[in-house]
C-alpha atoms as a PDB file:
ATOM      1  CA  UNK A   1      11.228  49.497  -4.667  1.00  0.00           C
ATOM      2  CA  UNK A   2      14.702  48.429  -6.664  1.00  0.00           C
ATOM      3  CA  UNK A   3      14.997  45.355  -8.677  1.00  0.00           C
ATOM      4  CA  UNK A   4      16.720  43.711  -6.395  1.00  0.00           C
ATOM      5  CA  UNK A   5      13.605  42.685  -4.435  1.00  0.00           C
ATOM      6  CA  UNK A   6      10.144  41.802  -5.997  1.00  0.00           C
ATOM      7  CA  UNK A   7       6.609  41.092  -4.935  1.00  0.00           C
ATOM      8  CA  UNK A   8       7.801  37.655  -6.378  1.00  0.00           C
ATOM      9  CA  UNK A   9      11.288  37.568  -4.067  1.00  0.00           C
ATOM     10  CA  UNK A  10       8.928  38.977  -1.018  1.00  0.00           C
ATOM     11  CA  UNK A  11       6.206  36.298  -1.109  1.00  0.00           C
ATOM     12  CA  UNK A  12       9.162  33.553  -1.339  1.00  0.00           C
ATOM     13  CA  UNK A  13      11.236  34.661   1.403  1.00  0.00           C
ATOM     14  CA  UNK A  14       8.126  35.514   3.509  1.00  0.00           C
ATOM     15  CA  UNK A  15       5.796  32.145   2.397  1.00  0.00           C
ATOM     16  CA  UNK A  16       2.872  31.043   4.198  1.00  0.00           C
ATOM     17  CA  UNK A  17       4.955  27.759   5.081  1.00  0.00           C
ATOM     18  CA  UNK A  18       7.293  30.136   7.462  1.00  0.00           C
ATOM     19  CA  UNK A  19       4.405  32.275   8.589  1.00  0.00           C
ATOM     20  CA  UNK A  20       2.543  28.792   9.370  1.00  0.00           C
ATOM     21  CA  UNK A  21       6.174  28.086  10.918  1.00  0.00           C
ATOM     22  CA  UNK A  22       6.233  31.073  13.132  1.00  0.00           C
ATOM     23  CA  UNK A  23       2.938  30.915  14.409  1.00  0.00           C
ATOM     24  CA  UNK A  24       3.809  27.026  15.895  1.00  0.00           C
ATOM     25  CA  UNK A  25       6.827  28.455  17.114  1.00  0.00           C
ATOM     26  CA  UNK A  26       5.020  31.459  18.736  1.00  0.00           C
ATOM     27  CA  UNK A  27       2.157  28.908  20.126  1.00  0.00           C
ATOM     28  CA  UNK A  28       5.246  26.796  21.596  1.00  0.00           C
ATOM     29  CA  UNK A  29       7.694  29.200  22.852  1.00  0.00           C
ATOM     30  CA  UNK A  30       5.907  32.639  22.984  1.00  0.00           C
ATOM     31  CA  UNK A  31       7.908  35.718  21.569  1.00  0.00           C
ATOM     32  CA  UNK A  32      11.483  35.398  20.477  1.00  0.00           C
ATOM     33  CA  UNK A  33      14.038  37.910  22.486  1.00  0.00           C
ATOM     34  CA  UNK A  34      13.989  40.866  20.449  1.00  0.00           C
ATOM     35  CA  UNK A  35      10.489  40.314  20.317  1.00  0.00           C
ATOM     36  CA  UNK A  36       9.988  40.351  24.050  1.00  0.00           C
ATOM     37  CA  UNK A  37      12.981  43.115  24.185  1.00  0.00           C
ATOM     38  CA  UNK A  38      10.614  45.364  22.283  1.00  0.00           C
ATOM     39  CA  UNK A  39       7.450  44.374  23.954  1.00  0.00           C
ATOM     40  CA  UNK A  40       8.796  44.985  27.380  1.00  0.00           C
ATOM     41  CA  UNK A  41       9.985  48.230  25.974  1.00  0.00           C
ATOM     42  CA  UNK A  42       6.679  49.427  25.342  1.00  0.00           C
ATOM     43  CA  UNK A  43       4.798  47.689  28.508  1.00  0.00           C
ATOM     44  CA  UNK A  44       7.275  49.997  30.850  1.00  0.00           C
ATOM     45  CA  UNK A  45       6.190  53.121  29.296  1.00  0.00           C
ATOM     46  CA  UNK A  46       2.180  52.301  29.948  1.00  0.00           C
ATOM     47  CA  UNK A  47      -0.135  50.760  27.411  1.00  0.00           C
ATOM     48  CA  UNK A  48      -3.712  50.886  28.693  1.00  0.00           C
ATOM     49  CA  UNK A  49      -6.136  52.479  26.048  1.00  0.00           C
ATOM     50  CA  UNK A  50      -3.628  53.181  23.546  1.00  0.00           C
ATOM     51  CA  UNK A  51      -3.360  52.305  19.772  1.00  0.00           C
ATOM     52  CA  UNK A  52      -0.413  50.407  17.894  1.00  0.00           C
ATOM     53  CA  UNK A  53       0.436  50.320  14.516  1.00  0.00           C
ATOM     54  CA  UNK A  54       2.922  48.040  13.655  1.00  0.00           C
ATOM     55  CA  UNK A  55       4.678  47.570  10.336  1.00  0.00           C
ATOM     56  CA  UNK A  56       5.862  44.591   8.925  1.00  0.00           C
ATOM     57  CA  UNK A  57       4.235  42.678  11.913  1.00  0.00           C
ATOM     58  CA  UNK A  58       3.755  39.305  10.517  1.00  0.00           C
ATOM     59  CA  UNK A  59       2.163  36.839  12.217  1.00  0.00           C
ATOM     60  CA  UNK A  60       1.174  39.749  14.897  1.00  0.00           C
ATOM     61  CA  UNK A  61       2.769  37.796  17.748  1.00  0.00           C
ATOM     62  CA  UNK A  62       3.618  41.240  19.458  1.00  0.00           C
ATOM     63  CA  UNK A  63       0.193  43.122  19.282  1.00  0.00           C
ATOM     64  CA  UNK A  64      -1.454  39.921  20.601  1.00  0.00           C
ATOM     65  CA  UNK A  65       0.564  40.542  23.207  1.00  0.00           C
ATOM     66  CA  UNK A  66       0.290  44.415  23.889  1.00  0.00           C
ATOM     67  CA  UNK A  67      -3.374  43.813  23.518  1.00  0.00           C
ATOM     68  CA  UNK A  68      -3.491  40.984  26.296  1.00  0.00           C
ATOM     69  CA  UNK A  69      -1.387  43.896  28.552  1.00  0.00           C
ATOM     70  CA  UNK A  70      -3.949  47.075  27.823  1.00  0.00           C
ATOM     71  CA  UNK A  71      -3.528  48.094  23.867  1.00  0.00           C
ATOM     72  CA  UNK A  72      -7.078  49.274  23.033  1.00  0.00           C
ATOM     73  CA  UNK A  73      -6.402  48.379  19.191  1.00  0.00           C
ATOM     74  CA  UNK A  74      -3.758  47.877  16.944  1.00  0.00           C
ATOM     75  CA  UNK A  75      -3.349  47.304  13.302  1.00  0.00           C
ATOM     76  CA  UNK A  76      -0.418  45.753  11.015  1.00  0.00           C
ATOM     77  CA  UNK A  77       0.655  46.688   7.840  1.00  0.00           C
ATOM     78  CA  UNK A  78       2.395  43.739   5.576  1.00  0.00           C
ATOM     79  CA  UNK A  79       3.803  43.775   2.599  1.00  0.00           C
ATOM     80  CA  UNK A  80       2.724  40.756   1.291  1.00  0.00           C
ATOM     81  CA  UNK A  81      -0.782  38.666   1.590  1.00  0.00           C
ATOM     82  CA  UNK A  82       1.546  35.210   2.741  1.00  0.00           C
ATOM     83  CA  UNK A  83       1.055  36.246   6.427  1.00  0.00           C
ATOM     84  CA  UNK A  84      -2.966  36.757   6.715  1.00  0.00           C
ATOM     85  CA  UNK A  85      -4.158  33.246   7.059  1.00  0.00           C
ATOM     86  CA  UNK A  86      -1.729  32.155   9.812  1.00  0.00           C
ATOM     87  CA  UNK A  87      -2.109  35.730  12.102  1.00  0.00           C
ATOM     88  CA  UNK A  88      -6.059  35.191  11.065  1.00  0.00           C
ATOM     89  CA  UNK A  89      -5.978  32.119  12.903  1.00  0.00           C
ATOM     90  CA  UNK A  90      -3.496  33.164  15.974  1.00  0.00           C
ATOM     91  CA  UNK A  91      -6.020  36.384  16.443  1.00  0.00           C
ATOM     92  CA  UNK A  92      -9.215  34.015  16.440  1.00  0.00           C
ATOM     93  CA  UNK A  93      -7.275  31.747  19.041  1.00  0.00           C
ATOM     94  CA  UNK A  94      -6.715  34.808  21.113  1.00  0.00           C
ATOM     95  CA  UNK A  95      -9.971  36.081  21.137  1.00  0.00           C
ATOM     96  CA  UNK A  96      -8.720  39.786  19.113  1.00  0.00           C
ATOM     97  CA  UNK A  97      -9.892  39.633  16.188  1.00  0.00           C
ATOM     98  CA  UNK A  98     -11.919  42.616  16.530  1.00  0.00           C
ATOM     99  CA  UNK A  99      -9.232  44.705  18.104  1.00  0.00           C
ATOM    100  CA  UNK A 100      -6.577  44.460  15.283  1.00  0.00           C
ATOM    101  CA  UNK A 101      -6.666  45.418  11.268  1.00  0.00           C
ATOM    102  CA  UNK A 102      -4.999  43.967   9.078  1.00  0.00           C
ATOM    103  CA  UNK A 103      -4.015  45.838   6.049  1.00  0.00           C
ATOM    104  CA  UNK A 104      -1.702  44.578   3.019  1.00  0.00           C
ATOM    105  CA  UNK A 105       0.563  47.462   1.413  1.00  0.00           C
ATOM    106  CA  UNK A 106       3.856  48.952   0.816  1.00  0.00           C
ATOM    107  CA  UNK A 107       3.875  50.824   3.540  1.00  0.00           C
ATOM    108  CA  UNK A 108       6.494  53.636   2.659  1.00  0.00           C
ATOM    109  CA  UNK A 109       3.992  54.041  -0.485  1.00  0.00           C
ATOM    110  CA  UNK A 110       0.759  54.421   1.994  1.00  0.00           C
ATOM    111  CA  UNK A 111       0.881  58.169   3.087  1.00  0.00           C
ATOM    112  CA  UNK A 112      -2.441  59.038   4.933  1.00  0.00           C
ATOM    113  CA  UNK A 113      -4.105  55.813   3.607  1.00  0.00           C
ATOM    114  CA  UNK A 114      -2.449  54.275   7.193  1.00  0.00           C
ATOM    115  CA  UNK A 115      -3.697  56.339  10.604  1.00  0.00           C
ATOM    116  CA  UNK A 116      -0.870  57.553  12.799  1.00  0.00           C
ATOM    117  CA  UNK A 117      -0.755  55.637  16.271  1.00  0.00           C
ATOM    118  CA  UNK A 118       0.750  55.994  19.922  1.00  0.00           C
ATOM    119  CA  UNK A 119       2.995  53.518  19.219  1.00  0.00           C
ATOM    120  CA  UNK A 120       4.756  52.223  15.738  1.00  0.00           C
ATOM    121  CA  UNK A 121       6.475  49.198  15.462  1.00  0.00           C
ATOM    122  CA  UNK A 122       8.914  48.181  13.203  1.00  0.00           C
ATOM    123  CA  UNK A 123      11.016  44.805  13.932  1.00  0.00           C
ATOM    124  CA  UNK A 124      13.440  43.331  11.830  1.00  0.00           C
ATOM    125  CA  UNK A 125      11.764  45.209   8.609  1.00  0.00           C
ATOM    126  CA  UNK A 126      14.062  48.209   7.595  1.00  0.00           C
ATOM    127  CA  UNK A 127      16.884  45.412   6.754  1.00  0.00           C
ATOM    128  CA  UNK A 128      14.503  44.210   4.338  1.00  0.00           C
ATOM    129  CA  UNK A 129      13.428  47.009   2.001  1.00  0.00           C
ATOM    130  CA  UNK A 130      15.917  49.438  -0.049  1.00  0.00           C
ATOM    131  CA  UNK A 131      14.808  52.837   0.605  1.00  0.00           C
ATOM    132  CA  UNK A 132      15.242  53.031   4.168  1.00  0.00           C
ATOM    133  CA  UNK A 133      14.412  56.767   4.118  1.00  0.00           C
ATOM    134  CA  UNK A 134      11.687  56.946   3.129  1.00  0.00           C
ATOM    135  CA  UNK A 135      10.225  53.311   5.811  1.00  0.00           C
ATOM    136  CA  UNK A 136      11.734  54.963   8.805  1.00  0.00           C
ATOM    137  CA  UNK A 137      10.667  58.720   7.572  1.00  0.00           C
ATOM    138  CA  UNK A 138       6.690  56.862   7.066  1.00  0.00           C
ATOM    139  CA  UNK A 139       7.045  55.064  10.311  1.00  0.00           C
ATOM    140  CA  UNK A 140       8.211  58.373  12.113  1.00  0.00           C
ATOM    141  CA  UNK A 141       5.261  60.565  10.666  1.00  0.00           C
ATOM    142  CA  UNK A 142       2.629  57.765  12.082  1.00  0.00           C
ATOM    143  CA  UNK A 143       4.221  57.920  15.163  1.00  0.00           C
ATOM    144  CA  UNK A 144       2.382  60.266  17.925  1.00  0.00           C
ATOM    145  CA  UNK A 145       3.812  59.208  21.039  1.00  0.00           C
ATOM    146  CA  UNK A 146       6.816  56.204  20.218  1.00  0.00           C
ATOM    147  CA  UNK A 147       8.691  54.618  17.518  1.00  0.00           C
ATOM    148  CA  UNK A 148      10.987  51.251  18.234  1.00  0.00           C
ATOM    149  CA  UNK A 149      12.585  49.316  15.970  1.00  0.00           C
ATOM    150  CA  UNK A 150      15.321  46.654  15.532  1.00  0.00           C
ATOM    151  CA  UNK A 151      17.515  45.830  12.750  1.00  0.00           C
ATOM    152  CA  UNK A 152      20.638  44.389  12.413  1.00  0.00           C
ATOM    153  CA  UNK A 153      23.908  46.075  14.274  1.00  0.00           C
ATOM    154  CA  UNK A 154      27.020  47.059  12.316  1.00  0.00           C
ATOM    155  CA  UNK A 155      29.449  44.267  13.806  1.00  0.00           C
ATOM    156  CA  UNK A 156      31.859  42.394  11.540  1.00  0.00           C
ATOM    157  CA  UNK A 157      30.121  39.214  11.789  1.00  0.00           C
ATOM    158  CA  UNK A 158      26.543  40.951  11.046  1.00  0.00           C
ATOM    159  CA  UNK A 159      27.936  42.175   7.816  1.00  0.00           C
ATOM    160  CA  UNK A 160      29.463  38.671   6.823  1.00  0.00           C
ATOM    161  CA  UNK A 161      26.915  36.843   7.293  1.00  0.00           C
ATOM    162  CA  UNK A 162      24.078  39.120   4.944  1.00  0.00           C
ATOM    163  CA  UNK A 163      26.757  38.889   2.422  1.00  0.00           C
ATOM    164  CA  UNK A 164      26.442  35.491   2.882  1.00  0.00           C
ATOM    165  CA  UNK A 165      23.016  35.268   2.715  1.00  0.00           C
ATOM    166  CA  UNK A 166      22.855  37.479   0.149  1.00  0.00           C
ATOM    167  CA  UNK A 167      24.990  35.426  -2.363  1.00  0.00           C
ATOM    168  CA  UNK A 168      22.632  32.348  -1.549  1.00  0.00           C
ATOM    169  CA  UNK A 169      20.243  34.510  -2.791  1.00  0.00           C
ATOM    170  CA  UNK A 170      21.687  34.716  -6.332  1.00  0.00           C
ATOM    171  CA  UNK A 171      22.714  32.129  -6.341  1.00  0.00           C
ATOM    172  CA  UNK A 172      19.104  30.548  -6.183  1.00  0.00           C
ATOM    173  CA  UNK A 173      17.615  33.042  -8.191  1.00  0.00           C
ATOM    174  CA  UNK A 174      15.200  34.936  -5.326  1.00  0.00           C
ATOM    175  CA  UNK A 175      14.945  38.302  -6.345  1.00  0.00           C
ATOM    176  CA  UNK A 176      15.240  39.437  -2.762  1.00  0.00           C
ATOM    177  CA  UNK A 177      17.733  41.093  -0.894  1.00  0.00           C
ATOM    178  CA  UNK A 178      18.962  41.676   3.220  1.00  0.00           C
ATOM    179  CA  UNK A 179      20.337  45.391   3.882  1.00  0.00           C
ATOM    180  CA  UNK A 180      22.945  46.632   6.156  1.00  0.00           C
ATOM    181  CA  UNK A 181      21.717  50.716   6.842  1.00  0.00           C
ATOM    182  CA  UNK A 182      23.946  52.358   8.929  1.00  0.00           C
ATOM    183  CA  UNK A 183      22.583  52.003  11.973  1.00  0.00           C
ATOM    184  CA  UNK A 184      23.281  55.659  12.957  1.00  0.00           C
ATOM    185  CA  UNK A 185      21.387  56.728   9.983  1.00  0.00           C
ATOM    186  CA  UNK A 186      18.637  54.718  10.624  1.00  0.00           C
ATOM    187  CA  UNK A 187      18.235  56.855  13.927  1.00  0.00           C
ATOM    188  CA  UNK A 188      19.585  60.108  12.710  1.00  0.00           C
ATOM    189  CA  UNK A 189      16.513  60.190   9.981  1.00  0.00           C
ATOM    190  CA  UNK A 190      14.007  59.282  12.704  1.00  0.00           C
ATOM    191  CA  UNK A 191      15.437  62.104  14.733  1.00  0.00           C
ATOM    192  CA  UNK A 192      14.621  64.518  11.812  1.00  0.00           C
ATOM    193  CA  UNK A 193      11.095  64.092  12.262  1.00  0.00           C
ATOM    194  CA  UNK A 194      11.362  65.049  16.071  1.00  0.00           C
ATOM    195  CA  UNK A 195      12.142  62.812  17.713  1.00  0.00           C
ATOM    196  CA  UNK A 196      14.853  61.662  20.714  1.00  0.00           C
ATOM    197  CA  UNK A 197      16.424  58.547  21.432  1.00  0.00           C
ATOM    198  CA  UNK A 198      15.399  56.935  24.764  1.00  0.00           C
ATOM    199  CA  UNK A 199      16.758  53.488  24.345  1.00  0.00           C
ATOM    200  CA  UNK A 200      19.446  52.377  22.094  1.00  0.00           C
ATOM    201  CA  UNK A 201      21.023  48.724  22.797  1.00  0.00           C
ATOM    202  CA  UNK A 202      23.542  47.119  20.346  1.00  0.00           C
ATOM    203  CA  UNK A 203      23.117  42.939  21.006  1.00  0.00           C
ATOM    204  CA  UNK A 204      24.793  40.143  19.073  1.00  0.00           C
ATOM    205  CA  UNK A 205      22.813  40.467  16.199  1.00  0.00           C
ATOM    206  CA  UNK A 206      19.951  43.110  16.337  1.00  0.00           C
ATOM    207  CA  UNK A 207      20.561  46.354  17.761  1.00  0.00           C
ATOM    208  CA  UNK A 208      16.778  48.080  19.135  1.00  0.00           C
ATOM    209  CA  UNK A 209      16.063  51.314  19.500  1.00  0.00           C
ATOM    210  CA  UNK A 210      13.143  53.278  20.766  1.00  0.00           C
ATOM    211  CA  UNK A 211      12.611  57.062  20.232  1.00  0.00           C
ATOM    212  CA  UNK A 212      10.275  59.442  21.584  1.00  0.00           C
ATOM    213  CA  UNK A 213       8.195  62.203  19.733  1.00  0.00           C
ATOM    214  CA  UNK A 214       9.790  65.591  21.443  1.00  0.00           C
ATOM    215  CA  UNK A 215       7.322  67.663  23.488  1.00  0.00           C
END
């Protein structure tokens, strides 16, 4: 991981306030549009009895979901401890605690220490870590059946406003950092691990994209 983004910069950006945040939101309103973009993604292709690993997950609004629908188990891999106490309470709510691990790790960094799954997840994560590689190679290798992501498309506006964002940043201090990967790399390197693309949409912000292990 570069300097530009700490365990420090991580826990600040990603605070148990705005997990505590999301989870009210999630309570309230349910799952966001990409969200529900990439959940509905995954219900069409068939979810009963399979497993779900999803990456930078959060506050695990998506595998509650999946696991209401037929997901047998899932389990999320976070960067950061800031999350655990706010999903904690969301999965007791729901009744899934014992279908769902939660595991805090770098997850490019977690090789075989992770099992593969049907399904990996990865939503708004890859624009948030430096060595996008080597997160979308990892995801890829843990992915048996599907791999769908999001991240943020390569419009004009898109790029202005991380800039943006990015100057707040130093201008605060937070040693953390938003970045814009080339969308088409982000899918070519997926594709290098064997897999096709099945779904690719490009929407006002965040583009998603689902691939599929080849035969």
């Amino acid at each position: 991981m570069s300097d530009c983004c700490t365990p420090k910069g991580y826990r600040q950006i990603f605070s148990e306030k705005n997990a505590r945040k999301e989870a009210r939101r999630y309570r309230r309103m349910g799952l966001d549009g990409t969200s529900r973009r990439i959940f509905d993604v995954i219900k069409m292709r068939g979810v009963e009895g399979r497993t779900l690993l999803e990456v930078g997950g959060g506050i695990g609004a998506i595998e509650i979901e999946l696991l209401k629908v037929g997901v047998a188990k899932a389990v999320n891999v976070e960067l950061t401890p800031t999350y655990e106490s706010a999903a904690g309470e969301l999965l007791g709510e729901a009744g899934l605690v014992d279908r769902v691990q939660r595991r805090v790790m770098d997850f490019a960094e977690s090789g075989t220490e992770v099992e593969s799954a049907d399904v990996v997840i990865m939503n708004r994560v890859i624009c948030c870590y430096p060595d996008m590689p080597k997160l979308a190679g990892a995801a890829a290798q843990h992915a048996r059946d599907v791999l769908v992501m999001s991240f943020p498309n390569d419009r004009l506006w898109t790029r202005l406003g991380l800039m943006i964002a990015n100057l707040g940043f130093r201008v605060i201090g937070m040693q953390f950092q938003v970045f814009m990967h080339s969308p088409n790399l982000i899918l070519a390197e997926v594709e290098q691990h064997g897999f096709t693309r099945r779904l690719n949409e490009r929407g006002l912000l965040w583009q998603v994209a689902a691939l599929e292990r080849n035969a």
